[in-house]
C-alpha atoms as a PDB file:
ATOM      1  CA  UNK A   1      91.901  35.669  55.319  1.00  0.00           C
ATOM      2  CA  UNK A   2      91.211  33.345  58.226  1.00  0.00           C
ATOM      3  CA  UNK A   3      90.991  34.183  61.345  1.00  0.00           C
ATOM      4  CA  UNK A   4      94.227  34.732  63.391  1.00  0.00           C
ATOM      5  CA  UNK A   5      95.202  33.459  66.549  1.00  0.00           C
ATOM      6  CA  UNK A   6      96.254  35.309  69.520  1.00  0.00           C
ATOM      7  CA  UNK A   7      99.191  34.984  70.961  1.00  0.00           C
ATOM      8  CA  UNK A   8      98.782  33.026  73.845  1.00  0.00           C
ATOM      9  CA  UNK A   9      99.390  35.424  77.683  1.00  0.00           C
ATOM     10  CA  UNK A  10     102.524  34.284  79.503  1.00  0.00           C
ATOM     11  CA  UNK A  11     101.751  34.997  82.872  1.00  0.00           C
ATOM     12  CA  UNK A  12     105.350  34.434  84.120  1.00  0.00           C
ATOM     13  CA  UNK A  13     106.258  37.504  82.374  1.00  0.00           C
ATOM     14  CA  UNK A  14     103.621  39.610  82.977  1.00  0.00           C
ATOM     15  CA  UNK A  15     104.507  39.021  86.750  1.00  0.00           C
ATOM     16  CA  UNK A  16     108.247  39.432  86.104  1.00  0.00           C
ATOM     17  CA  UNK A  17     106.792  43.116  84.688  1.00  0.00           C
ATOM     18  CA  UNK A  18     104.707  43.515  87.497  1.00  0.00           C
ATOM     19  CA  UNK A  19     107.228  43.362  90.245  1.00  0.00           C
ATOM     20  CA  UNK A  20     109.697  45.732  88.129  1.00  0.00           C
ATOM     21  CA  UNK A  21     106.520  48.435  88.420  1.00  0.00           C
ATOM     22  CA  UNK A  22     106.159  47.618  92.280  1.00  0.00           C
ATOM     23  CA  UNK A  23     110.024  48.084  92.651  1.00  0.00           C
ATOM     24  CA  UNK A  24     109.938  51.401  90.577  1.00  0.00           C
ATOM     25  CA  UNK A  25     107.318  52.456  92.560  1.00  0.00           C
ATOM     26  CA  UNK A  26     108.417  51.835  95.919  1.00  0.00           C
ATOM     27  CA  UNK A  27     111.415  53.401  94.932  1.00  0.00           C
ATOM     28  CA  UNK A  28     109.971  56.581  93.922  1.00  0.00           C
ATOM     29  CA  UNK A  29     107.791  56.238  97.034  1.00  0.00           C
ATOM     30  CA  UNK A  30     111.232  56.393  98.984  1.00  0.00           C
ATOM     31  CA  UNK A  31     112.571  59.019  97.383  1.00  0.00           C
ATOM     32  CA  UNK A  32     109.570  61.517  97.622  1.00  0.00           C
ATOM     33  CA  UNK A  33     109.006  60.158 101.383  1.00  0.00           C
ATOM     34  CA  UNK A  34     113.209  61.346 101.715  1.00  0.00           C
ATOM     35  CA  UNK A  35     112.375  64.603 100.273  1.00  0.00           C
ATOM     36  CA  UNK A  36     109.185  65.292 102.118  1.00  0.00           C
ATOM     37  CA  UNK A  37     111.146  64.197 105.559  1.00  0.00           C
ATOM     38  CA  UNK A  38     113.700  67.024 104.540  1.00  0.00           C
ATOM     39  CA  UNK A  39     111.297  69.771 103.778  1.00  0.00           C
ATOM     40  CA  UNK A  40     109.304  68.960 107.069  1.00  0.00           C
ATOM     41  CA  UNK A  41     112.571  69.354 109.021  1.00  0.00           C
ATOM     42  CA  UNK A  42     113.725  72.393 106.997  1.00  0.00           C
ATOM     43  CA  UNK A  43     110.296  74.082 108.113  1.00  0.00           C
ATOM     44  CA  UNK A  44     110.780  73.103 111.597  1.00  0.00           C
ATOM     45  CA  UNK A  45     114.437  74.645 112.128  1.00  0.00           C
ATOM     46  CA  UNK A  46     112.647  77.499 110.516  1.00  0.00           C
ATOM     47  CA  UNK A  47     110.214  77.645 112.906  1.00  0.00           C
ATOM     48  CA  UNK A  48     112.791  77.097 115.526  1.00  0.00           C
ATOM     49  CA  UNK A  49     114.862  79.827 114.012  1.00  0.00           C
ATOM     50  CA  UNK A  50     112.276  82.441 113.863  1.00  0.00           C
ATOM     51  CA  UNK A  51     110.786  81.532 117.480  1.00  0.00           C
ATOM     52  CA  UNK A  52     114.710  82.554 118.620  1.00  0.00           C
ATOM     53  CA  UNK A  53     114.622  85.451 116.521  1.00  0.00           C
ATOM     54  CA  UNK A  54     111.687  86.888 118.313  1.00  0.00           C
ATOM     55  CA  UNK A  55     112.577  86.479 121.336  1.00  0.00           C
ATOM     56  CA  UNK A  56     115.876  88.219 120.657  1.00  0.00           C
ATOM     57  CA  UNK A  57     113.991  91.060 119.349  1.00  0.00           C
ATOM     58  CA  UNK A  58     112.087  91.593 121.838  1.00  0.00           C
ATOM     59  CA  UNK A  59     115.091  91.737 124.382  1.00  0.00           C
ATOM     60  CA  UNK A  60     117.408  94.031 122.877  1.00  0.00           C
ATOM     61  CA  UNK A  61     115.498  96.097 120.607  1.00  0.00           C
ATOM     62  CA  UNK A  62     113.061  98.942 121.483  1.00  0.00           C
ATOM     63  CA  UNK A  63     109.299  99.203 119.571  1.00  0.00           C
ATOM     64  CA  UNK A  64     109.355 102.123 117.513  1.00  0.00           C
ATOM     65  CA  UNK A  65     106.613 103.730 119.629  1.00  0.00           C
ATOM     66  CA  UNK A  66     108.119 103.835 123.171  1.00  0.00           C
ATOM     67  CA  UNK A  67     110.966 105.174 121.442  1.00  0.00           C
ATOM     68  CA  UNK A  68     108.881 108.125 120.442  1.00  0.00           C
ATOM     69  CA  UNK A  69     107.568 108.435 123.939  1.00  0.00           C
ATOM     70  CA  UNK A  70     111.079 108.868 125.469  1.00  0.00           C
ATOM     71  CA  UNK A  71     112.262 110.881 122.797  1.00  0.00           C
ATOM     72  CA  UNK A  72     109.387 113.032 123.392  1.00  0.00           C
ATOM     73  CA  UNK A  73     109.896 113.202 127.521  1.00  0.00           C
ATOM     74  CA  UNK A  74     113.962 114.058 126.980  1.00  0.00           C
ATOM     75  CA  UNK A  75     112.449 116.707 124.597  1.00  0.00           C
ATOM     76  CA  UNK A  76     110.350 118.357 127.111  1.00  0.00           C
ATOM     77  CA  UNK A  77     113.021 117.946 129.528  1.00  0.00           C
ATOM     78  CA  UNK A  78     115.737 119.558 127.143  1.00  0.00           C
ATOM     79  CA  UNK A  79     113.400 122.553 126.358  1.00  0.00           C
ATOM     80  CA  UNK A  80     112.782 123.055 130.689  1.00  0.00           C
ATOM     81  CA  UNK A  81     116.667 123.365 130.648  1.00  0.00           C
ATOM     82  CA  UNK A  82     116.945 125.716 128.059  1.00  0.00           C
ATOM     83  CA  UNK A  83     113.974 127.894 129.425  1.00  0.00           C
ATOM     84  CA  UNK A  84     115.705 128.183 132.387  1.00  0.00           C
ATOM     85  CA  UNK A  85     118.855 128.675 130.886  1.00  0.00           C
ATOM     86  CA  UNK A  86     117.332 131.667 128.754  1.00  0.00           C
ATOM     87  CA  UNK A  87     115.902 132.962 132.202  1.00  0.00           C
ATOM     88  CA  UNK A  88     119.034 133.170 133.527  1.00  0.00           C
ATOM     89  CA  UNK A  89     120.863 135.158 131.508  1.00  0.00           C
ATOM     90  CA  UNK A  90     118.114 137.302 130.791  1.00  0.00           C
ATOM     91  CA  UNK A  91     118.910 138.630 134.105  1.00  0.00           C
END
């Protein structure tokens, strides 16, 4: 048992492997910058979307609670017509 050489480092390959990692790398850099650039313009529309969405609401649609108000005053002005309908052929 003597001792055993190593095997000597070829530093042409290991630079051969090293620019295949920086390659893969940069490639999956490009890929999740891609993907990012989609989502950030996916959120945007959707911002874009929703900023047109309320503003159509609030242009044709009526809040819940002034719709209770005039439902309340065509109420009161249904019952004065019937009052005085009631009055008049009371007599």
């Amino acid at each position: 048992m003597g001792l055993q050489r190593l095997p000597s480092l070829n530093w042409a390959h290991i630079m051969e492997w090293q620019n295949v990692i920086d390659g893969v790398m940069a490639l999956i850099g490009a890929v999740f910058g891609w993907l990012f650039k989609i989502i950030w313009d996916a959120i945007k529309e959707l911002q874009r979307d929703m900023k047109d969405t309320n503003q159509t609401i609030h242009e044709h649609y009526v809040r819940k609670e002034d719709y209770r108000i005039d439902i309340a005053e065509i109420r009161g002005m249904f019952n004065r017509i019937m009052d005085k309908l009631d009055s008049k052929v009371d007599k």
